[in-house]
N, C-alpha and C. Protein backbone atom coordinates (compact mmCIF):
# COMPACT_ATOMS: atom_id res chain seq x y z
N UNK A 1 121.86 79.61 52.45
CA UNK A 1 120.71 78.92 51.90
C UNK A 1 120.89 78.87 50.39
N UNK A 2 120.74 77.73 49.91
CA UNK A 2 121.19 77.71 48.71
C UNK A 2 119.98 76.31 48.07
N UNK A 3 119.19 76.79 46.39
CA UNK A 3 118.02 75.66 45.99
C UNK A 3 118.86 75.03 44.81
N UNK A 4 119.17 74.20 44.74
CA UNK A 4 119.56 73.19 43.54
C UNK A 4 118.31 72.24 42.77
N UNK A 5 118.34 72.46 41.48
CA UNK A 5 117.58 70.94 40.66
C UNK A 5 118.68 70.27 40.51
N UNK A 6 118.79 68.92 40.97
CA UNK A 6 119.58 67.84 40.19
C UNK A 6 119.18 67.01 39.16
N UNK A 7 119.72 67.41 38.10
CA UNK A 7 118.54 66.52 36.77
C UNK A 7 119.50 65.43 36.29
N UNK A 8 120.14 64.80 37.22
CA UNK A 8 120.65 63.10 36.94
C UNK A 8 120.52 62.77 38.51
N UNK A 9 119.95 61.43 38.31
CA UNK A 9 120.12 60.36 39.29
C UNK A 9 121.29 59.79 39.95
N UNK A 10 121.77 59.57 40.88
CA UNK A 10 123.01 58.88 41.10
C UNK A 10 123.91 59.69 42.15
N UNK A 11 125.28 59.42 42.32
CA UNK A 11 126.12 60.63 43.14
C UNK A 11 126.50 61.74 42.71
N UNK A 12 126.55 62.87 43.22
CA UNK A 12 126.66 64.29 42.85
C UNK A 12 127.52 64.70 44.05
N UNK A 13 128.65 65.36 43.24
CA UNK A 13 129.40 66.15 44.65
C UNK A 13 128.99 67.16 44.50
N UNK A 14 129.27 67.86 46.08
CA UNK A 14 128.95 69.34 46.40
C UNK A 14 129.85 69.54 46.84
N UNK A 15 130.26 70.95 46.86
CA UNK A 15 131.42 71.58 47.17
C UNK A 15 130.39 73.05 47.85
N UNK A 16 130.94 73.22 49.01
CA UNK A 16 130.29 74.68 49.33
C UNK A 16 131.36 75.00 50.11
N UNK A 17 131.74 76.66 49.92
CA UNK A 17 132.41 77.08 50.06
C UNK A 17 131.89 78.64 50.37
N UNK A 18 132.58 79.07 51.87
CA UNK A 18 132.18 80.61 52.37
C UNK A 18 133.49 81.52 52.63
N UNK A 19 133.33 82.85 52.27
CA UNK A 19 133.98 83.48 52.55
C UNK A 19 133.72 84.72 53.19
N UNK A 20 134.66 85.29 54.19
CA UNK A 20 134.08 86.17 54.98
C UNK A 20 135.71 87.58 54.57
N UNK A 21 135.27 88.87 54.29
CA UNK A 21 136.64 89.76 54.38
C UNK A 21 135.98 90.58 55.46
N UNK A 22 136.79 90.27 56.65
CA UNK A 22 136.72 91.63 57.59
C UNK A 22 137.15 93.24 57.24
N UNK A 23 138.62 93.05 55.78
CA UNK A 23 138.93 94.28 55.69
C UNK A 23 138.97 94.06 54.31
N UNK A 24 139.73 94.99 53.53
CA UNK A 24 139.99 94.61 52.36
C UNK A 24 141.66 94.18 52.15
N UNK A 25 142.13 93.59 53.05
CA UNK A 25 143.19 92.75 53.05
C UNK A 25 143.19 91.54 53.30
N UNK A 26 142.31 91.22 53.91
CA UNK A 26 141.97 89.94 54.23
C UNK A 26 140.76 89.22 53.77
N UNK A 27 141.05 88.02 53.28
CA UNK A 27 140.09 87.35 52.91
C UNK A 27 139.80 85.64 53.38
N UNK A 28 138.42 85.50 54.59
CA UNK A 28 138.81 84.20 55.07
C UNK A 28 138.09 83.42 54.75
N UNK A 29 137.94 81.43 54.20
CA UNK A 29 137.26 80.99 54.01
C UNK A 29 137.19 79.84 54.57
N UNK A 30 136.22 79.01 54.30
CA UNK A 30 136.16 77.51 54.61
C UNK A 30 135.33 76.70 53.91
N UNK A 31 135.79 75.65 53.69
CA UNK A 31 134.87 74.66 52.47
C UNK A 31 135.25 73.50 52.90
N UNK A 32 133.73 72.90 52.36
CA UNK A 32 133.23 71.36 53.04
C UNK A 32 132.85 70.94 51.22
N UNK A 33 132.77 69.61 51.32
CA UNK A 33 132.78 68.93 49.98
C UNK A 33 131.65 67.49 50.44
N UNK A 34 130.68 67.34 49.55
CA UNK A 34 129.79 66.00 50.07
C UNK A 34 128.94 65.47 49.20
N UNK A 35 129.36 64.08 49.34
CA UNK A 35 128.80 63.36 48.41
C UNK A 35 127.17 63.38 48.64
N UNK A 36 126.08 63.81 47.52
CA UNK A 36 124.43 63.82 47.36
C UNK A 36 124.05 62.79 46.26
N UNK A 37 123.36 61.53 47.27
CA UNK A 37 122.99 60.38 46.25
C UNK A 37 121.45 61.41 45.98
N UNK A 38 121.61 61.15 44.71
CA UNK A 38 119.75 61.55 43.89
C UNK A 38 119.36 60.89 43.93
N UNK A 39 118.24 60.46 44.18
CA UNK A 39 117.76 58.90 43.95
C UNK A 39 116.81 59.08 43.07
N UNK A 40 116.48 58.23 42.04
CA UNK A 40 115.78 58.30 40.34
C UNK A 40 114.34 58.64 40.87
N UNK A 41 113.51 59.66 39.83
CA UNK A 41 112.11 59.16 39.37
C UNK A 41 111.60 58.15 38.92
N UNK A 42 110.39 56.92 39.65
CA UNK A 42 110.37 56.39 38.52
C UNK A 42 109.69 57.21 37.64
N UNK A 43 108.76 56.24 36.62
CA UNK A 43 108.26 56.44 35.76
C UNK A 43 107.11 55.74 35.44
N UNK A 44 105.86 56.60 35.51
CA UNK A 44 104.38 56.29 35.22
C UNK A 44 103.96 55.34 34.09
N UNK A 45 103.47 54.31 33.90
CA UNK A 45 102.97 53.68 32.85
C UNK A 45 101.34 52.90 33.32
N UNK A 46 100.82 53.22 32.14
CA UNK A 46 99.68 52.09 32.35
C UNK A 46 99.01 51.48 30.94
N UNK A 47 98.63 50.39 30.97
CA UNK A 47 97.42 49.98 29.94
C UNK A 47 96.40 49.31 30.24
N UNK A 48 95.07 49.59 29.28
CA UNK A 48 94.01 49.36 29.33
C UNK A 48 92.65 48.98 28.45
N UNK A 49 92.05 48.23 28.37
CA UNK A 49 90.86 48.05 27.69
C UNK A 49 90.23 48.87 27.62
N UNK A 50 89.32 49.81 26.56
CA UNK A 50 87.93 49.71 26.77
C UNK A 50 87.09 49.18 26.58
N UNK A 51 86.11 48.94 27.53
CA UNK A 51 84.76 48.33 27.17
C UNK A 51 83.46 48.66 27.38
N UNK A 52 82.69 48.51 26.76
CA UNK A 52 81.18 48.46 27.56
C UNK A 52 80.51 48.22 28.67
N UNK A 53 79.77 49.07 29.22
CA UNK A 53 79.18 49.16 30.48
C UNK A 53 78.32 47.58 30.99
N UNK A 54 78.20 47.15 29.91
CA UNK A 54 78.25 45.75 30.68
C UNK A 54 78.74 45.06 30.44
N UNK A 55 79.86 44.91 30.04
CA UNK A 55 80.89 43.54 29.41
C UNK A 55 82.33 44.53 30.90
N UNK A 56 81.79 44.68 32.10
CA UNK A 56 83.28 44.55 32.99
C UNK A 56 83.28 43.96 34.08
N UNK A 57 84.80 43.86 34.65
CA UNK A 57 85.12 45.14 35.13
C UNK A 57 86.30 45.93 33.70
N UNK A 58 87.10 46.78 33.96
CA UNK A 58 87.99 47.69 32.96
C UNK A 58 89.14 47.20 33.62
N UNK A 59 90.48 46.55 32.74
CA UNK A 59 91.26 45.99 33.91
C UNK A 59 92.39 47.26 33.38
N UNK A 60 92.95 47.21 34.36
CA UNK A 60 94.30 48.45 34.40
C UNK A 60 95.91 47.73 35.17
N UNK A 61 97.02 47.98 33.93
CA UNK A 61 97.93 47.34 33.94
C UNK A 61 99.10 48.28 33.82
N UNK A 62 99.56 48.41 35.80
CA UNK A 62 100.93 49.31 35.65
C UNK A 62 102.18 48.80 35.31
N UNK A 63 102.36 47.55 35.11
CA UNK A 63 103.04 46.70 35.20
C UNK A 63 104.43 47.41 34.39
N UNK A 64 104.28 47.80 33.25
CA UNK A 64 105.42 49.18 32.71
C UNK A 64 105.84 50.02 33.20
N UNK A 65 105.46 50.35 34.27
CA UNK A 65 105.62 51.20 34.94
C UNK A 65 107.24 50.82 35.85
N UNK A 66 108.09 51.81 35.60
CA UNK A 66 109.86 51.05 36.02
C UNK A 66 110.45 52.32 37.05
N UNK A 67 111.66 52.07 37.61
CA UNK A 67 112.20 52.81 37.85
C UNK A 67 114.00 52.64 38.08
N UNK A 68 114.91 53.09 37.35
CA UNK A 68 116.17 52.90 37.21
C UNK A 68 116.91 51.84 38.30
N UNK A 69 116.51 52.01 39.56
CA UNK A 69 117.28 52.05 41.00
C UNK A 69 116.30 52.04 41.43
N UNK A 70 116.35 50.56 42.78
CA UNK A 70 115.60 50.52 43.52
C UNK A 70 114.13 49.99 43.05
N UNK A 71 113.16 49.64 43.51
CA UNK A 71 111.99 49.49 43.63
C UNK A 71 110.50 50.45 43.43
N UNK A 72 109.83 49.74 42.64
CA UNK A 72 108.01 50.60 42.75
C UNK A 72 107.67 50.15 44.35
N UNK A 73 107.22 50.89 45.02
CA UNK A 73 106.23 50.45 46.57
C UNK A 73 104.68 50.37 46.43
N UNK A 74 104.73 51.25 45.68
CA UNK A 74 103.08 51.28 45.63
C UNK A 74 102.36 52.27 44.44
N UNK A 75 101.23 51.70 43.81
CA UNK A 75 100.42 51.64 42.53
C UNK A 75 99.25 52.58 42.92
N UNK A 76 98.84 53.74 43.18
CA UNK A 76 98.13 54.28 43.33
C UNK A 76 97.11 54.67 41.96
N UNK A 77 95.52 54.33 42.30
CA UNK A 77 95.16 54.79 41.31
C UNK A 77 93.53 55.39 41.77
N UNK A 78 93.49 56.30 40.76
CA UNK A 78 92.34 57.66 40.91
C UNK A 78 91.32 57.17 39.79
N UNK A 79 90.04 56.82 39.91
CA UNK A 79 89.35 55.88 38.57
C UNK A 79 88.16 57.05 38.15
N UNK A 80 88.50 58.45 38.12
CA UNK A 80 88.16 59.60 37.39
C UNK A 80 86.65 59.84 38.04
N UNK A 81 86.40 59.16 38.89
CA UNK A 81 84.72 59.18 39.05
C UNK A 81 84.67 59.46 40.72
N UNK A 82 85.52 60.00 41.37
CA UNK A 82 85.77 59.63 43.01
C UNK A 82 85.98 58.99 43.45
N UNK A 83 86.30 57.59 43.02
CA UNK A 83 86.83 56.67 43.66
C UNK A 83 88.29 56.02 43.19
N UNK A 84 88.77 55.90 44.72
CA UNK A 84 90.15 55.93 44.54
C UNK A 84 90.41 54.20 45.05
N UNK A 85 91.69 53.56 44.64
CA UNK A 85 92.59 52.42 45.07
C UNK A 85 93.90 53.36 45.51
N UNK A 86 94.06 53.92 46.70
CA UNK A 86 95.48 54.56 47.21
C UNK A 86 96.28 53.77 47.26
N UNK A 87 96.32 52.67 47.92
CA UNK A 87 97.20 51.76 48.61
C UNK A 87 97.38 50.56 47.65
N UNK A 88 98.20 50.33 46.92
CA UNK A 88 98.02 49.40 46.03
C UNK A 88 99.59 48.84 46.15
N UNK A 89 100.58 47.75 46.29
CA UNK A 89 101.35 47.26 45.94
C UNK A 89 101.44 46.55 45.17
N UNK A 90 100.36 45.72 44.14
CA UNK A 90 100.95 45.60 43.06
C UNK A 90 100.35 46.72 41.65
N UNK A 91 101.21 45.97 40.74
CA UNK A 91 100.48 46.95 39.33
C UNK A 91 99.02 46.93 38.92
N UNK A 92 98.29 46.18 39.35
CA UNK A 92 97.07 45.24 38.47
C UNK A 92 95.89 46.17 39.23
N UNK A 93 94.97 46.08 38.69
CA UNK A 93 93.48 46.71 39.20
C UNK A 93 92.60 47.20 38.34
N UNK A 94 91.07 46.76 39.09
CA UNK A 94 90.15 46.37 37.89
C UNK A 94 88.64 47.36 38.26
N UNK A 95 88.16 47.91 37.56
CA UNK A 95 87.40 48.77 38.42
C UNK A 95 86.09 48.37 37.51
N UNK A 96 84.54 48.95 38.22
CA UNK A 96 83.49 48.65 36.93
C UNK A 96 82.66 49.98 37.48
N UNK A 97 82.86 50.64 36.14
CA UNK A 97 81.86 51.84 36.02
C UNK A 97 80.14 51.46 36.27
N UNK A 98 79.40 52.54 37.15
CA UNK A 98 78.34 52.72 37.00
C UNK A 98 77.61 52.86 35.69
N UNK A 99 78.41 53.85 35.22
CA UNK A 99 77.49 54.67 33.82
C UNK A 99 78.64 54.98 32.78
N UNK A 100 77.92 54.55 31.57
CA UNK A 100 79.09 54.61 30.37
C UNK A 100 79.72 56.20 30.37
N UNK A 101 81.05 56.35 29.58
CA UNK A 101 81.28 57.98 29.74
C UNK A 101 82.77 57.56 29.83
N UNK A 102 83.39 59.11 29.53
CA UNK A 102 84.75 58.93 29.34
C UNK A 102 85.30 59.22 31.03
N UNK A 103 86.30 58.15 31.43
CA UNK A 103 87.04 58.41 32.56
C UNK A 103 88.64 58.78 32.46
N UNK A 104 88.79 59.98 33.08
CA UNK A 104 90.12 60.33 33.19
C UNK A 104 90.92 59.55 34.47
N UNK A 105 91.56 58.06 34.48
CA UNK A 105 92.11 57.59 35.09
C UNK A 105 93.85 58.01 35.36
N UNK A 106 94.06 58.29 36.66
CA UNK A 106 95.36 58.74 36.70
C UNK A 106 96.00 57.39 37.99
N UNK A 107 97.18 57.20 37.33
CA UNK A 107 98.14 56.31 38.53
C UNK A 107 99.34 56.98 38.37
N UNK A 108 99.60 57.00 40.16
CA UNK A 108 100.33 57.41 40.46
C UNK A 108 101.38 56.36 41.44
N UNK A 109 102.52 55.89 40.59
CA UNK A 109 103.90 55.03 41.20
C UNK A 109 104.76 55.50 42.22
N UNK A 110 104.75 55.00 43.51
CA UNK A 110 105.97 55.90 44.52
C UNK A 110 107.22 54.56 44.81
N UNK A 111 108.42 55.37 44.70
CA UNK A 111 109.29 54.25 44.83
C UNK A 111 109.77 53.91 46.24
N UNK A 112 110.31 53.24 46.56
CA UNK A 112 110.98 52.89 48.07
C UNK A 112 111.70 54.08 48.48
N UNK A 113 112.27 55.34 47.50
CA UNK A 113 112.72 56.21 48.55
C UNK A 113 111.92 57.30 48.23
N UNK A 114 110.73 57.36 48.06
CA UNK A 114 109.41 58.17 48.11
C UNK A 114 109.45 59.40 46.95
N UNK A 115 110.25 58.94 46.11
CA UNK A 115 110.13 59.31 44.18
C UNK A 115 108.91 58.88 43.81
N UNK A 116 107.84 60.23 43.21
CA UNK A 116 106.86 59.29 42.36
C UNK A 116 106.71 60.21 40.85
N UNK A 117 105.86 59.69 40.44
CA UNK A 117 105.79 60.12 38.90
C UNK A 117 104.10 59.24 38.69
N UNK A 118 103.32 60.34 37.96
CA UNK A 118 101.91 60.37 37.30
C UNK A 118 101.32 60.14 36.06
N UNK A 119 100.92 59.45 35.63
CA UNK A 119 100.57 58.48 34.56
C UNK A 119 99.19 59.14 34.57
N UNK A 120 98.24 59.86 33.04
CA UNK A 120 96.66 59.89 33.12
C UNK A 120 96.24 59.30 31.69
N UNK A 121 95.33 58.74 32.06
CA UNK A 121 95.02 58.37 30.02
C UNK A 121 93.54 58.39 30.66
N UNK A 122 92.28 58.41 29.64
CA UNK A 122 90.97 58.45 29.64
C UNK A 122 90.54 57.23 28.95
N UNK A 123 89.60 56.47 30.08
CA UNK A 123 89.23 55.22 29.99
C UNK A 123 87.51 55.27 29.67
N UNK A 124 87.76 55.06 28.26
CA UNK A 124 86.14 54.82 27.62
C UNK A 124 85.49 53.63 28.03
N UNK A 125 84.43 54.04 28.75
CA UNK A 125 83.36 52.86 28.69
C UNK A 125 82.20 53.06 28.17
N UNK A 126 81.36 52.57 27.57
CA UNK A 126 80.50 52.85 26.14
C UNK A 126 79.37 51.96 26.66
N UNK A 127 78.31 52.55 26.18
CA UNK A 127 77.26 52.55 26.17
C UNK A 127 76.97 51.00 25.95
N UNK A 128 75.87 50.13 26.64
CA UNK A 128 75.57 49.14 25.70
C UNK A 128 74.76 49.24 24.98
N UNK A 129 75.15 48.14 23.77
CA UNK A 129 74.28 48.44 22.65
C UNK A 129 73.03 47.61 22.76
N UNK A 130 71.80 48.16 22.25
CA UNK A 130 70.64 47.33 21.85
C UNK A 130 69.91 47.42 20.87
N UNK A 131 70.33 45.79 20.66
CA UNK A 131 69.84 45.52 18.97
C UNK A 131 68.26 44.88 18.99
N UNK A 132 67.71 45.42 18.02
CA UNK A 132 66.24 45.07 17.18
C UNK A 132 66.20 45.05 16.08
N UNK A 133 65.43 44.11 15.40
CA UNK A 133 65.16 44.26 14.34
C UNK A 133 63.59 43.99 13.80
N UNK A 134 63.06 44.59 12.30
CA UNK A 134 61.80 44.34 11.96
C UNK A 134 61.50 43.48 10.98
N UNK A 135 60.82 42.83 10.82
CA UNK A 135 60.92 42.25 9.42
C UNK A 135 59.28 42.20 8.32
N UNK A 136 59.36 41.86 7.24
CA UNK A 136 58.33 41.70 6.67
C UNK A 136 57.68 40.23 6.72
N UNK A 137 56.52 40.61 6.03
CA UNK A 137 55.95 38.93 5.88
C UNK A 137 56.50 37.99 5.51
N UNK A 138 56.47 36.97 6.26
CA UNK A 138 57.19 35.52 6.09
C UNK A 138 56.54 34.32 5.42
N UNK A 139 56.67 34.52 4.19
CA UNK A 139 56.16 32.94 2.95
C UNK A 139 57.49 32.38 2.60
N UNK A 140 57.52 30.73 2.79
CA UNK A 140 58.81 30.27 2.34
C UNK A 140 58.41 30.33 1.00
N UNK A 141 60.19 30.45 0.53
CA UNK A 141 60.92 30.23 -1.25
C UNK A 141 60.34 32.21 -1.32
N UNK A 142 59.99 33.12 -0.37
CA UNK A 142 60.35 33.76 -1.09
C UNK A 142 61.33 35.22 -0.44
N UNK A 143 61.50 35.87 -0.76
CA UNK A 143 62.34 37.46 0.33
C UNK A 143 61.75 37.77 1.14
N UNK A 144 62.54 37.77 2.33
CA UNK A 144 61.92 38.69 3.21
C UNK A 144 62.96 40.05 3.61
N UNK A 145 62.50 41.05 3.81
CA UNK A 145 63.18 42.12 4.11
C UNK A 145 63.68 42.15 5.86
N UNK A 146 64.67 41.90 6.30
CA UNK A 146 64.90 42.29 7.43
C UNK A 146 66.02 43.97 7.80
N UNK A 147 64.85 44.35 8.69
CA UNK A 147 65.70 46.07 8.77
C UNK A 147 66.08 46.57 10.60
N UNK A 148 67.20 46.67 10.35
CA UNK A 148 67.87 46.66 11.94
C UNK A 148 67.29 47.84 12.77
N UNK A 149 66.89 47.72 13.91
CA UNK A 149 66.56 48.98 14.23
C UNK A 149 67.62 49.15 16.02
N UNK A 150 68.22 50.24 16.17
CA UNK A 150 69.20 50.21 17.46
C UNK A 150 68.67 52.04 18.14
């Protein structure tokens, strides 16, 4: 039993090799040699808007998201609030918050030979704003004071 990290992608030989001494004159072995394709991580990417709780949905763009060899399969994404898009084949997806507040959005990329890699950034959606204002008495030709109130 033997645990290896392989930290490059691609072909890797192995060589394993056993030996057995029945005495201390003898020493017997046997070795096998085999080619181990790694197959790459990809690699997590996303971007995003923020916006205001009523100017959405928040659109989310894995589209950066690459991987050396081979293919992305699927775009998984977690929209920080319990609700999930698991099943996603392409990059794109657009979600609209209930209530303004910071969301910790995480996507997660799996490739065709079931390599994935995790992407999180926090997706602000902000409050809307509401504007008022007051003003003073209104005579033309002369000032009037207008004062913002939010």
């Amino acid at each position: 039993f033997c645990v290896n990290t392989f930290t490059n992608w691609g072909n890797n030989i192995v060589t394993f090799t056993v030996y057995t001494a029945p005495n201390s004159t003898l020493t017997c072995s046997s070795q096998i040699t085999k080619n181990i394709w790694v197959h790459p991580t990809p690699t997590a990417l996303f971007n995003h808007t923020n916006k205001c709780v009523n100017d959405q949905p928040n659109l989310m763009d894995g589209s950066n998201s690459n991987v050396q060899s081979g293919s992305i399969i699927n775009y998984a994404w977690d929209y920080g609030n319990g609700n999930t898009n698991l099943i996603n084949t392409g990059p794109l997806t657009s979600y609209s918050y209930a209530a303004a507040g910071n969301y910790i959005v995480t996507l997660t990329v799996t490739s065709a030979a079931g390599c994935y890699d995790t992407a999180r950034k926090v997706v602000e959606v902000w409050e809307k704003p509401y504007a008022t204002f007051n003003y003073s008495k209104v005579c033309a030709g002369k000032k009037t004071i207008l004062k913002a109130t939010y």
